[in-house]
C-alpha atoms as a PDB file:
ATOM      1  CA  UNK A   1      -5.672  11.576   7.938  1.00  0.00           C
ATOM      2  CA  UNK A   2      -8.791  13.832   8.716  1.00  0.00           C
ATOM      3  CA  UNK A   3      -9.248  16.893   7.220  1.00  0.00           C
ATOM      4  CA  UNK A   4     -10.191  19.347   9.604  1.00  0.00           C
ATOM      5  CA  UNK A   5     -12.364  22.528   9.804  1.00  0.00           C
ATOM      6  CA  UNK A   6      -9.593  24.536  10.813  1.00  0.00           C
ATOM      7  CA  UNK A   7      -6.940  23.249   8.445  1.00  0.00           C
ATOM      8  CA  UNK A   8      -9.515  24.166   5.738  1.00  0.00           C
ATOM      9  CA  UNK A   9     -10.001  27.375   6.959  1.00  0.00           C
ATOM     10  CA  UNK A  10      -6.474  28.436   7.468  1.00  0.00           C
ATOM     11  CA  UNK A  11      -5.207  27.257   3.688  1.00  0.00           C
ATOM     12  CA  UNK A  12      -3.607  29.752   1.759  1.00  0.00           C
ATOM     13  CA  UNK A  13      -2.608  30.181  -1.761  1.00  0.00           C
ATOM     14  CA  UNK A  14       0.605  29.339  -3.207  1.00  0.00           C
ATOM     15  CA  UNK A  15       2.534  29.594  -6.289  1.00  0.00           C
ATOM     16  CA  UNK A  16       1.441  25.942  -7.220  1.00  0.00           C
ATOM     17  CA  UNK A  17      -2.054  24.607  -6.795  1.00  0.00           C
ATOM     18  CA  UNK A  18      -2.884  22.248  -3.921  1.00  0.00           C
ATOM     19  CA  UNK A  19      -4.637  19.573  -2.442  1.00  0.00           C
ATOM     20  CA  UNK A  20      -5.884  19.008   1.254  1.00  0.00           C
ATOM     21  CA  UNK A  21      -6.679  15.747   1.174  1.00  0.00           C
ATOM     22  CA  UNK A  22      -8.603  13.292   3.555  1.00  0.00           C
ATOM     23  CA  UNK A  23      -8.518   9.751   3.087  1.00  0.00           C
ATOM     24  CA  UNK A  24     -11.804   9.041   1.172  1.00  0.00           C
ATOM     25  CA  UNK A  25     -11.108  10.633  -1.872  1.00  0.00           C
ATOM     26  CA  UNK A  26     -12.602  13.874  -0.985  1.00  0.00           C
ATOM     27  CA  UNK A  27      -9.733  17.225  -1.556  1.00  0.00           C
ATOM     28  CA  UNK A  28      -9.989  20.572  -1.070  1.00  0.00           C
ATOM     29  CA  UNK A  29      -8.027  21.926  -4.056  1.00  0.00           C
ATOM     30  CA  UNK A  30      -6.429  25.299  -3.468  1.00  0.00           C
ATOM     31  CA  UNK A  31      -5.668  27.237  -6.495  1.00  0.00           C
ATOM     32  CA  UNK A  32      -2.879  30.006  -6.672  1.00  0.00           C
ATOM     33  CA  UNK A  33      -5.183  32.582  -7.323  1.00  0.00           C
ATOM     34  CA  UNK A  34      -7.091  31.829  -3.887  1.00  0.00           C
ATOM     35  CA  UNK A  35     -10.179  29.947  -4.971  1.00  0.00           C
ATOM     36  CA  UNK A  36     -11.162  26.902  -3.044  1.00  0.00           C
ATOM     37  CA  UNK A  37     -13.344  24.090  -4.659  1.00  0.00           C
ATOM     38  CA  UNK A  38     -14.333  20.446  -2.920  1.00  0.00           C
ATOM     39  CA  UNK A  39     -13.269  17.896  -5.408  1.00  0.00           C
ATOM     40  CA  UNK A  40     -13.763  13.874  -5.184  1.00  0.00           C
ATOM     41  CA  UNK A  41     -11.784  11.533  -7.091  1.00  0.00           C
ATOM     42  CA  UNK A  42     -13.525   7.874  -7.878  1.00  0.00           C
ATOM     43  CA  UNK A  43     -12.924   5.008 -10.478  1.00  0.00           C
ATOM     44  CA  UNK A  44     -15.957   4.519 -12.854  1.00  0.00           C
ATOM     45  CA  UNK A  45     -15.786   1.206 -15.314  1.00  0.00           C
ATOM     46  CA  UNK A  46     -11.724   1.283 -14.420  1.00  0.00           C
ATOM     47  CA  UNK A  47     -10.737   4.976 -14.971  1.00  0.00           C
ATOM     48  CA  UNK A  48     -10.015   7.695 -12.620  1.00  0.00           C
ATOM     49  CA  UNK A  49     -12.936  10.208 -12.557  1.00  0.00           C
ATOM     50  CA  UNK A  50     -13.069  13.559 -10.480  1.00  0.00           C
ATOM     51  CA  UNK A  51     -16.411  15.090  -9.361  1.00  0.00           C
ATOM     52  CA  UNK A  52     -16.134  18.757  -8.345  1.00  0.00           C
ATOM     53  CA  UNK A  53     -18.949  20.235  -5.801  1.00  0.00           C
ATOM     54  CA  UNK A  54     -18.149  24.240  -6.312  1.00  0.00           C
ATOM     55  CA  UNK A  55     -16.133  26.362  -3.625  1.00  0.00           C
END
Protein backbone atom coordinates (compact mmCIF):
# COMPACT_ATOMS: atom_id res chain seq x y z
CA UNK A 1 0.00 0.00 0.00
CA UNK A 2 1.07 3.70 -0.79
CA UNK A 3 1.51 6.03 1.70
CA UNK A 4 -0.06 9.10 0.85
CA UNK A 5 0.46 12.89 1.39
CA UNK A 6 -2.72 13.24 2.99
CA UNK A 7 -2.69 10.18 5.21
CA UNK A 8 0.63 11.65 6.47
CA UNK A 9 -0.71 14.79 7.07
CA UNK A 10 -3.83 13.85 8.86
CA UNK A 11 -1.94 11.29 11.53
CA UNK A 12 -2.51 11.95 14.96
CA UNK A 13 -1.04 10.89 18.17
CA UNK A 14 -2.14 8.11 20.22
CA UNK A 15 -1.57 6.51 23.44
CA UNK A 16 0.83 3.94 21.69
CA UNK A 17 3.39 4.87 19.10
CA UNK A 18 2.77 4.14 15.41
CA UNK A 19 3.79 3.31 12.14
CA UNK A 20 2.43 4.44 8.62
CA UNK A 21 3.95 2.23 6.60
CA UNK A 22 4.44 1.89 2.72
CA UNK A 23 5.67 -1.11 1.23
CA UNK A 24 9.44 -0.37 0.74
CA UNK A 25 10.48 -0.21 4.09
CA UNK A 26 10.06 3.42 4.48
CA UNK A 27 7.47 4.41 7.96
CA UNK A 28 6.40 7.35 9.26
CA UNK A 29 6.58 6.64 13.01
CA UNK A 30 4.13 8.62 15.09
CA UNK A 31 5.02 9.02 18.63
CA UNK A 32 2.39 9.69 21.48
CA UNK A 33 3.72 12.85 22.26
CA UNK A 34 3.05 14.12 18.53
CA UNK A 35 6.46 14.02 16.91
CA UNK A 36 6.75 12.59 13.48
CA UNK A 37 10.12 11.12 12.17
CA UNK A 38 10.71 9.16 8.55
CA UNK A 39 12.29 5.92 9.47
CA UNK A 40 13.61 3.02 6.97
CA UNK A 41 14.11 -0.41 8.00
CA UNK A 42 16.87 -2.59 5.85
CA UNK A 43 18.93 -5.86 6.48
CA UNK A 44 22.76 -5.19 6.56
CA UNK A 45 25.16 -8.54 6.65
CA UNK A 46 21.69 -10.47 7.90
CA UNK A 47 20.32 -8.18 10.69
CA UNK A 48 17.52 -5.81 10.76
CA UNK A 49 18.85 -2.19 10.71
CA UNK A 50 16.65 1.08 10.92
CA UNK A 51 17.86 4.40 9.41
CA UNK A 52 15.98 7.45 10.74
CA UNK A 53 15.90 10.79 8.41
CA UNK A 54 14.55 13.44 11.25
CA UNK A 55 10.79 14.71 11.36
Amino acid sequence: MALTDTACKNAKATDKPQKLSDSGGLHLFVSPSGSRLWRMAYRFDGKQKQLSFGA
